[in-house]
C-alpha atoms as a PDB file:
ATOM      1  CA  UNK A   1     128.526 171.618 103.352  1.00  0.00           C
ATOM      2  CA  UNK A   2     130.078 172.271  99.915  1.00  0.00           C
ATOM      3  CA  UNK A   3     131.685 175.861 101.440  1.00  0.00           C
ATOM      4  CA  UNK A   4     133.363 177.129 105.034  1.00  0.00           C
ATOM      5  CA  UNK A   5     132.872 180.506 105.714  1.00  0.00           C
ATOM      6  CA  UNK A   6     133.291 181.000 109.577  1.00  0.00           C
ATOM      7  CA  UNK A   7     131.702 178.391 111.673  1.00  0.00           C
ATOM      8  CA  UNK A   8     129.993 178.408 115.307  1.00  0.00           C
ATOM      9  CA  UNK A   9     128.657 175.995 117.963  1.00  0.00           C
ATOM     10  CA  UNK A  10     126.687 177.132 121.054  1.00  0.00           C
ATOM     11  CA  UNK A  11     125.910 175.112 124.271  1.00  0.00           C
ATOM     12  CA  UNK A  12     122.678 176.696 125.231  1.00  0.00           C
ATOM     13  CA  UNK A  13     120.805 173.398 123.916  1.00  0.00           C
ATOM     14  CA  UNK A  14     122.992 171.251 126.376  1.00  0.00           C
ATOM     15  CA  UNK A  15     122.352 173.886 128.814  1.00  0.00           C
ATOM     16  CA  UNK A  16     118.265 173.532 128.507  1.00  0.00           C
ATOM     17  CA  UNK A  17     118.449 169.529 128.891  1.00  0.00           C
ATOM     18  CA  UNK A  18     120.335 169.968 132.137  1.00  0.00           C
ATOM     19  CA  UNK A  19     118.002 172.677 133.301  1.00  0.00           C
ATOM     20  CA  UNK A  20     114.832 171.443 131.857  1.00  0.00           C
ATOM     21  CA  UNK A  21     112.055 170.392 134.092  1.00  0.00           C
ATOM     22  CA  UNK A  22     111.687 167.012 132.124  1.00  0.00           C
ATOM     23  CA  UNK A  23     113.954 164.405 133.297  1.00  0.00           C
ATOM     24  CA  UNK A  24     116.716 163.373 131.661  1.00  0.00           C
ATOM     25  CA  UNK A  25     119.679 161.830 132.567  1.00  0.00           C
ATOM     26  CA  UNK A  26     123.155 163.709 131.848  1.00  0.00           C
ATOM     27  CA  UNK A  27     125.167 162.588 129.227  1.00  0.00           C
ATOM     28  CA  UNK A  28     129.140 162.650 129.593  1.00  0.00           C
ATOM     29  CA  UNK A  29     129.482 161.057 125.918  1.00  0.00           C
ATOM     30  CA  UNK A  30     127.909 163.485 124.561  1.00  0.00           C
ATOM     31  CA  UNK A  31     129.546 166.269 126.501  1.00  0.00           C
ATOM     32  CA  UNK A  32     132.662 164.346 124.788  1.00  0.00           C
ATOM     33  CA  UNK A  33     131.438 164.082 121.143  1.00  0.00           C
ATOM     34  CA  UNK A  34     130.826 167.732 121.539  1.00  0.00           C
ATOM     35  CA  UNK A  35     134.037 168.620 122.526  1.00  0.00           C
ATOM     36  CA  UNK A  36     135.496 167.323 119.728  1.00  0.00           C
ATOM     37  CA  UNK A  37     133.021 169.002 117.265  1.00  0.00           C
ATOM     38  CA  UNK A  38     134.138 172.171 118.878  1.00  0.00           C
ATOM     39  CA  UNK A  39     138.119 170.893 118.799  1.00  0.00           C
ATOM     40  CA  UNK A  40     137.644 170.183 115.166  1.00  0.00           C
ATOM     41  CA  UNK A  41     136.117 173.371 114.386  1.00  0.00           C
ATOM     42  CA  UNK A  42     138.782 175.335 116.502  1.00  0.00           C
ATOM     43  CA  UNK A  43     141.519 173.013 114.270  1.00  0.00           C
ATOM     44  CA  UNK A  44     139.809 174.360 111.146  1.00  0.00           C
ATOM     45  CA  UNK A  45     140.558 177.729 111.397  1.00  0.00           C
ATOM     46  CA  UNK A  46     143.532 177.731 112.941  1.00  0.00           C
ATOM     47  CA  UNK A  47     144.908 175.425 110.427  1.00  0.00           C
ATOM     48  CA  UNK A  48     142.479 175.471 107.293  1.00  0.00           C
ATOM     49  CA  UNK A  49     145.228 174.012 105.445  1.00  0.00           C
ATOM     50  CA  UNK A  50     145.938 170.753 107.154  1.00  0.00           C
ATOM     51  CA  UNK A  51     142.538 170.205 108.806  1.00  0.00           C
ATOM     52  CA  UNK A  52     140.151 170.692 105.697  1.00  0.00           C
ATOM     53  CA  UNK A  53     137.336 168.645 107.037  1.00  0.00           C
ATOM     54  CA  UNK A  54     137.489 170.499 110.491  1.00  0.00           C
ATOM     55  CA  UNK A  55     133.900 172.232 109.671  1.00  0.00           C
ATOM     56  CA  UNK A  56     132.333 168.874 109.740  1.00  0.00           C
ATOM     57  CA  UNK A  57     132.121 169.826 113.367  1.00  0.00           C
ATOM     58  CA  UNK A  58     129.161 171.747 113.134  1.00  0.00           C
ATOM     59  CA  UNK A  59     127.409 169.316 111.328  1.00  0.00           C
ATOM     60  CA  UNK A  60     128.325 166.781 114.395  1.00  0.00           C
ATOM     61  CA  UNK A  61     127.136 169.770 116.547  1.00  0.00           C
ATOM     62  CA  UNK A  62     123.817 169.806 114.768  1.00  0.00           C
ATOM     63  CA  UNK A  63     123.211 166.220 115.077  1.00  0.00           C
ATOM     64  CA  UNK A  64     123.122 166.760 118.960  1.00  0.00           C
ATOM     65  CA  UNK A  65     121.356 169.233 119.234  1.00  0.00           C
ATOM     66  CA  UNK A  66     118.976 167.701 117.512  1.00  0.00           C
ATOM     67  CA  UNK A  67     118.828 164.627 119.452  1.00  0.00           C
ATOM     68  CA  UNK A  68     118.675 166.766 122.929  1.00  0.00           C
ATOM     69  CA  UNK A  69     115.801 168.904 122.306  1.00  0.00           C
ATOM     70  CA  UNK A  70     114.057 166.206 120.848  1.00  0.00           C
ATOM     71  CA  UNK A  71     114.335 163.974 123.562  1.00  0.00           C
ATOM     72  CA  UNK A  72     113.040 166.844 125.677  1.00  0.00           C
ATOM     73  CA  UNK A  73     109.910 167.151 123.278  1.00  0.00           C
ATOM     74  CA  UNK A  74     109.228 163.611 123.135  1.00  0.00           C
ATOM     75  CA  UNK A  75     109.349 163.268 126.746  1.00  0.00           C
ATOM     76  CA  UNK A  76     107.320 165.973 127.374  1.00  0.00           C
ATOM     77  CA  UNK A  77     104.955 165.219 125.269  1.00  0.00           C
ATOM     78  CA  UNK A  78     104.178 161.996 126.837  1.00  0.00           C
ATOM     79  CA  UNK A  79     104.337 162.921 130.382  1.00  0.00           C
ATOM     80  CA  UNK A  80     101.909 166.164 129.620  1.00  0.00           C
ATOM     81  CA  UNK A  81     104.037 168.193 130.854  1.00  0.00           C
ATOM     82  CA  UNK A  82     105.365 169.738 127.590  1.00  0.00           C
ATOM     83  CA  UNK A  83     104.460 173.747 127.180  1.00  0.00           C
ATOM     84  CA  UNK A  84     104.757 176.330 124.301  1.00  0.00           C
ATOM     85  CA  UNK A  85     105.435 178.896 126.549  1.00  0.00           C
ATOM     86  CA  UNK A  86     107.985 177.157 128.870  1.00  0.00           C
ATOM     87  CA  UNK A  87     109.676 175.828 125.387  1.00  0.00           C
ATOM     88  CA  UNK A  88     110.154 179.618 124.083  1.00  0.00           C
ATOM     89  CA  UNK A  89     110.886 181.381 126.996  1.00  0.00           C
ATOM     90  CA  UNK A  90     113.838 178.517 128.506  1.00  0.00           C
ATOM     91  CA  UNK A  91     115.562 179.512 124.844  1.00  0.00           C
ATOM     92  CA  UNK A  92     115.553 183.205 125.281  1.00  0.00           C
ATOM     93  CA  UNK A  93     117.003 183.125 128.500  1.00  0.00           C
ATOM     94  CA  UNK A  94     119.326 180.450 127.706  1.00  0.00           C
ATOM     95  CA  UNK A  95     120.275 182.766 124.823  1.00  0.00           C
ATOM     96  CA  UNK A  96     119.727 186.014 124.923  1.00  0.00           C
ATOM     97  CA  UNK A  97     121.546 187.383 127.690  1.00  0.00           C
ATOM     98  CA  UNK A  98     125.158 186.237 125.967  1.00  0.00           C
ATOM     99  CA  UNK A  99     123.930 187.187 122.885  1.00  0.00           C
ATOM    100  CA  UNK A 100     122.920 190.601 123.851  1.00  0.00           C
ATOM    101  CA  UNK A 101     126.682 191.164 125.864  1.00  0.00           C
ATOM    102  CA  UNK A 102     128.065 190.056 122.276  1.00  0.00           C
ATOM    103  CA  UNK A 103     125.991 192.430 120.358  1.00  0.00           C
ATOM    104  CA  UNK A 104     126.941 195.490 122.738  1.00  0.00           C
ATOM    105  CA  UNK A 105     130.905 194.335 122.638  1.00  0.00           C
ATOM    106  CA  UNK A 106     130.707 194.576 119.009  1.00  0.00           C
ATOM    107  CA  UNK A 107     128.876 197.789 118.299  1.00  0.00           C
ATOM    108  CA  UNK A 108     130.874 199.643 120.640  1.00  0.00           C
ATOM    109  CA  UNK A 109     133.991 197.846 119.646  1.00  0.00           C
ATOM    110  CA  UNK A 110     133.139 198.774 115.533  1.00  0.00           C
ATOM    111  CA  UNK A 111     132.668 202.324 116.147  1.00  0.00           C
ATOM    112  CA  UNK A 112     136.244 202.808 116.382  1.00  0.00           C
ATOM    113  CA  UNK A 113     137.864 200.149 114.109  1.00  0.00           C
ATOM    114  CA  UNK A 114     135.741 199.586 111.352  1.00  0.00           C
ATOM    115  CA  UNK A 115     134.442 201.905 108.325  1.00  0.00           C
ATOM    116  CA  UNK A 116     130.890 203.795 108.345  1.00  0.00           C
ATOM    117  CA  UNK A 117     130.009 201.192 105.230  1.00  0.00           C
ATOM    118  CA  UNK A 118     131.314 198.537 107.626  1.00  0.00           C
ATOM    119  CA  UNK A 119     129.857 199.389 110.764  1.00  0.00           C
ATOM    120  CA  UNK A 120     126.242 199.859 108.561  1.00  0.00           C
ATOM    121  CA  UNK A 121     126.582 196.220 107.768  1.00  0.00           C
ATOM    122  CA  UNK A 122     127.599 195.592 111.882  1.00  0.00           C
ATOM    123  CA  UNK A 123     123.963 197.137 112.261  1.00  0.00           C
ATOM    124  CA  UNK A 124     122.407 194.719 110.127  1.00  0.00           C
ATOM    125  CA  UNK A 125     124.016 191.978 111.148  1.00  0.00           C
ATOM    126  CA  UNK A 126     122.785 192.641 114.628  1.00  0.00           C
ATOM    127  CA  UNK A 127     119.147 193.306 113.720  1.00  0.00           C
ATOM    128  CA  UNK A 128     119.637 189.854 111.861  1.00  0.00           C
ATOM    129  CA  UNK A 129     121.466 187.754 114.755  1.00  0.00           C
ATOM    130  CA  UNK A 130     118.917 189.372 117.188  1.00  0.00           C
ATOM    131  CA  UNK A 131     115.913 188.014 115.149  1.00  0.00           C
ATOM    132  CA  UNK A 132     117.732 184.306 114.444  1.00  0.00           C
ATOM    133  CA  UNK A 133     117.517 185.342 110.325  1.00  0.00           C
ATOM    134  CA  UNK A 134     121.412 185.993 110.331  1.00  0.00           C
ATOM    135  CA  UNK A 135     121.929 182.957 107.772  1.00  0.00           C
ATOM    136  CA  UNK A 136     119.075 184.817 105.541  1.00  0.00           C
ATOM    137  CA  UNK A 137     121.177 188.234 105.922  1.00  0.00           C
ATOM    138  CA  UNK A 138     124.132 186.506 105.040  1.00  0.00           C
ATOM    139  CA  UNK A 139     122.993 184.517 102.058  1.00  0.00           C
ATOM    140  CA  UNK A 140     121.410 187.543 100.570  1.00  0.00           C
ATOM    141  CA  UNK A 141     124.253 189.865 100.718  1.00  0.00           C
ATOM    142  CA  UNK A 142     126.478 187.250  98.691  1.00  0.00           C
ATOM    143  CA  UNK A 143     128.237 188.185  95.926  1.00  0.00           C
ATOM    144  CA  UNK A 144     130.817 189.364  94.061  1.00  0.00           C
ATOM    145  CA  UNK A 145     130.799 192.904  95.491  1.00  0.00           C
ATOM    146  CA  UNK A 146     130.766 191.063  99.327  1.00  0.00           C
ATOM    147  CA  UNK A 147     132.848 191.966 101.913  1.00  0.00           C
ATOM    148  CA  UNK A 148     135.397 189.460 103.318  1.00  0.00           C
ATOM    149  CA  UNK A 149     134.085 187.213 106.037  1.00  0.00           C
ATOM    150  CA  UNK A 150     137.011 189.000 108.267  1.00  0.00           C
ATOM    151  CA  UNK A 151     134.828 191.610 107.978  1.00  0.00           C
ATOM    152  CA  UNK A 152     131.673 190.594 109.915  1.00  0.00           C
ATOM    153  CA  UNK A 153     131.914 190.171 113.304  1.00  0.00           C
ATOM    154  CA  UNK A 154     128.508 188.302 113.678  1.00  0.00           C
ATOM    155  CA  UNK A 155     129.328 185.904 111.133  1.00  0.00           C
ATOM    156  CA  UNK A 156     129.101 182.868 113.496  1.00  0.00           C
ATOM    157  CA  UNK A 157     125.611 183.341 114.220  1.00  0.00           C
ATOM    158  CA  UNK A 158     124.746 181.473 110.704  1.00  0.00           C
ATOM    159  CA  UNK A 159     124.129 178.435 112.604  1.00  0.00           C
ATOM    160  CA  UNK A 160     121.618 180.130 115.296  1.00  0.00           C
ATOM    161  CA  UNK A 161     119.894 181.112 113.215  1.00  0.00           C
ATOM    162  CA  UNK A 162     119.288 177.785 111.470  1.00  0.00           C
ATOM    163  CA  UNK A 163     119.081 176.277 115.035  1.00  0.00           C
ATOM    164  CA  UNK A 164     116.561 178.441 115.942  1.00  0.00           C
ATOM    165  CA  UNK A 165     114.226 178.134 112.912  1.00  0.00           C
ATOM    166  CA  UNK A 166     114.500 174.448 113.648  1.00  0.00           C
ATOM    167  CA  UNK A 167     112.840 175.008 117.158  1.00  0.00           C
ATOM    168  CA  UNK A 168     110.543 176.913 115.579  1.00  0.00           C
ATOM    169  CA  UNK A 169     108.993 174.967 113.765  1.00  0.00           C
ATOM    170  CA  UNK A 170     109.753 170.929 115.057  1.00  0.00           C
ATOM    171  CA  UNK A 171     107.788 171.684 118.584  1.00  0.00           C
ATOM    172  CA  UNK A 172     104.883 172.622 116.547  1.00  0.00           C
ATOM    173  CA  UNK A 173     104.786 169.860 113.970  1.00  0.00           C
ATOM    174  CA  UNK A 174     105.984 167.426 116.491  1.00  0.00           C
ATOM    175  CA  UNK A 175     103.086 168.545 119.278  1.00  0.00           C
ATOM    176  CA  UNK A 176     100.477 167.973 115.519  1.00  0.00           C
ATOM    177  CA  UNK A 177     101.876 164.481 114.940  1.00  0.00           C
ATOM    178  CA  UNK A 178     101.591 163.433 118.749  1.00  0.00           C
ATOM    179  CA  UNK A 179      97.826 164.765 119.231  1.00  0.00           C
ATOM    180  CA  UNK A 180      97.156 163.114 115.155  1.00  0.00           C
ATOM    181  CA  UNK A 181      98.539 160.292 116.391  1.00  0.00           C
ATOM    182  CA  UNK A 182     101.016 160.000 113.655  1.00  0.00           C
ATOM    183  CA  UNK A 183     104.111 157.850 113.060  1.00  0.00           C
ATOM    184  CA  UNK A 184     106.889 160.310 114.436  1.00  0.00           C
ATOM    185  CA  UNK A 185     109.231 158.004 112.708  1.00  0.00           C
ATOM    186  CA  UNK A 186     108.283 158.061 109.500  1.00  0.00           C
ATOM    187  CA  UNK A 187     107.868 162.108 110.021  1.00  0.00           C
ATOM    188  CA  UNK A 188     111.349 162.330 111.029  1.00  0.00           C
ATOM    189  CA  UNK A 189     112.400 159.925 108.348  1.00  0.00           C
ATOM    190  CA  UNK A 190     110.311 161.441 105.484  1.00  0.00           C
ATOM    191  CA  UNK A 191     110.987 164.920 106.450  1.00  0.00           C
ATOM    192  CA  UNK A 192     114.500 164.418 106.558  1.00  0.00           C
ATOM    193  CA  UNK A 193     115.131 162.676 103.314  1.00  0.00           C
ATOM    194  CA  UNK A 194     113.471 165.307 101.566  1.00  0.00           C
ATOM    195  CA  UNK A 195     116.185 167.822 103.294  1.00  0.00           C
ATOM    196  CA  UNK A 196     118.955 165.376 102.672  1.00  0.00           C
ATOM    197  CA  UNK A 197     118.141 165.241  98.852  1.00  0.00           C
ATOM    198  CA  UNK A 198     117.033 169.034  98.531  1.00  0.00           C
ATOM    199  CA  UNK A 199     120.984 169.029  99.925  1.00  0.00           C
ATOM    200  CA  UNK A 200     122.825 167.189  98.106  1.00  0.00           C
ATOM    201  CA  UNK A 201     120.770 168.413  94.670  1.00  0.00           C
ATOM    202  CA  UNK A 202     121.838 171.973  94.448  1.00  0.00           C
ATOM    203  CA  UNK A 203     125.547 171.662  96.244  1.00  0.00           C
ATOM    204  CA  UNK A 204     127.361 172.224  93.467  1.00  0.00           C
ATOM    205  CA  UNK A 205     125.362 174.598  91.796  1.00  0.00           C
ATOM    206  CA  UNK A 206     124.489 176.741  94.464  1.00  0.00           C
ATOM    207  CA  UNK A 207     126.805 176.492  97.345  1.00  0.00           C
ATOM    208  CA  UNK A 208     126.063 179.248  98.978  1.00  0.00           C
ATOM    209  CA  UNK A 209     122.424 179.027  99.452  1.00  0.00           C
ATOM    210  CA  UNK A 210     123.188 175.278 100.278  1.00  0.00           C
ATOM    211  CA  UNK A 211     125.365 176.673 103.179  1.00  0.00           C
ATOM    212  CA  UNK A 212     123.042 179.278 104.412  1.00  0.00           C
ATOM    213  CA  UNK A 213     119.585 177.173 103.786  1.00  0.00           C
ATOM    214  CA  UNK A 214     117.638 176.224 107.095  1.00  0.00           C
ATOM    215  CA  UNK A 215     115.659 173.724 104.669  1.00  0.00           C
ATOM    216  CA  UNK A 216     119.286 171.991 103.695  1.00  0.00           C
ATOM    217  CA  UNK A 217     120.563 171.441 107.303  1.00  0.00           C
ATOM    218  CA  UNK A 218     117.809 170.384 108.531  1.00  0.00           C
ATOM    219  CA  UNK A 219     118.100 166.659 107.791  1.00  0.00           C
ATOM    220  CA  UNK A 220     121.194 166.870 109.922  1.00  0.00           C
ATOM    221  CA  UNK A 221     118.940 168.228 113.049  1.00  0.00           C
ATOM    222  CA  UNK A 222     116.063 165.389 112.144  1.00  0.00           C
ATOM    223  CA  UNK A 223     118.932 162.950 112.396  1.00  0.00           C
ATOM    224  CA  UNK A 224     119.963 163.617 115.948  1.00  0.00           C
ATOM    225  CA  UNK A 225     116.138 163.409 116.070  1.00  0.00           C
ATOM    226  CA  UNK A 226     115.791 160.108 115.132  1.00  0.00           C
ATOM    227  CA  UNK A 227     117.977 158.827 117.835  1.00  0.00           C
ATOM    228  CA  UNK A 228     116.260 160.461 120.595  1.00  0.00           C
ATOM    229  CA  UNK A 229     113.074 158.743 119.452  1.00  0.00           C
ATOM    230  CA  UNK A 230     114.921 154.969 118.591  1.00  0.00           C
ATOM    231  CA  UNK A 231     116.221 155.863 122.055  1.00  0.00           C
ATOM    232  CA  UNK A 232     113.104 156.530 123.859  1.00  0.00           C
ATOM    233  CA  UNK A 233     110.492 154.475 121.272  1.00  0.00           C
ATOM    234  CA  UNK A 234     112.623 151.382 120.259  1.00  0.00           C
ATOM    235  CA  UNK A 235     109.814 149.048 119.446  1.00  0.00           C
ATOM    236  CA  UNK A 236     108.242 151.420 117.136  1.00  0.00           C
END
């Protein structure tokens, strides 16, 4: 949060809920709230000097998609219906097909407007985007001797990859907790207080990482989260 490089937001987790074999019932609010995110977020860089707080869009944007895929899991984990496989393979083809025509735009696109140095980076940046790690790629090349984020084509995908580490990981611990017989609140809660803290600890002193860090957004994912299980659980 404490820096705004180049933001994104994607609609391929909206896309799953309406196209997911669990039922759930479609949401114009949140359709709404998610236009603004992405207004904001437009606003932001078309105007970064009047609409500062534009990239709080993303965060917004995180929030839902947290709530939607959760609601998915806890649903489907209660009817039965809920598979790994089904899970992993509704992402890739919610994702990978525009991600791949994006990829191919840009590499052919860079071979005749950017540098060999530059277009190297293009190449990472892909390999990185394609494997959901593009936040790591971008954190690690920071620096003083950095190019400018004008520079980097795939810049966007930051947040993808972030999203995408968070689905990861949350079916599995989520399928654990539901088979333990856990409190799912108190996971949410517990897991994303630790994120929340872990966030706000090391924003000054390392803004970067605290931009880039799937372990520091992740309270904002839990949170949209929480509301799909007050939502669906309200008595527990």
């Amino acid at each position: 949060m404490a820096c705004t490089p180049p933001l994104s937001l994607h609609s391929s987790t909206i896309s799953d809920v309406r196209s997911s074999d669990v039922a759930l019932s479609y949401r114009p609010d949140i359709d709404g709230l998610r236009a603004i995110a992405v207004l904001a977020v437009i606003a932001f860089h078309a105007f970064p000097a009047k609409v500062k707080g534009g990239f709080v869009g993303v965060d917004i944007f995180f929030v839902i998609s947290g709530y939607l895929i959760s609601s998915i899991l806890f649903t489907g984990l209660e009817k039965g219906t809920f598979s790994f496989i089904q899970f992993y393979a509704r992402r890739i083809r919610r994702i990978y097909p525009t991600l791949l025509v994006v990829f191919i735009a840009c590499l052919v696109f860079g071979g005749f407007i950017l540098l060999p140095d530059e277009y190297q980076q293009l190449g990472k940046h892909t390999v990185g985007g394609a494997g959901f790690i593009a936040n790591f790629v971008l954190w690690w090349e920071s620096g003083y001797f950095d190019s400018a984020s004008e520079l980097k084509p795939l810049l966007h995908l930051w947040s993808l990859g972030i999203e995408e580490q968070f689905y990861i990981v949350w079916p599995f611990l989520l399928w654990v907790g539901w088979k333990g017989r856990w409190n799912l609140r108190r996971l949410v809660i517990g897991l994303g207080l630790v994120s929340l803290i872990w966030n706000v600890a090391i924003c000054v002193r390392h803004p970067v990482m605290d931009f880039y860090s799937p372990m520091t957004r992740i309270w904002e994912l839990l949170a949209g989260a929480l509301l799909a299980h007050g939502m669906l659980y309200p008595s527990q």
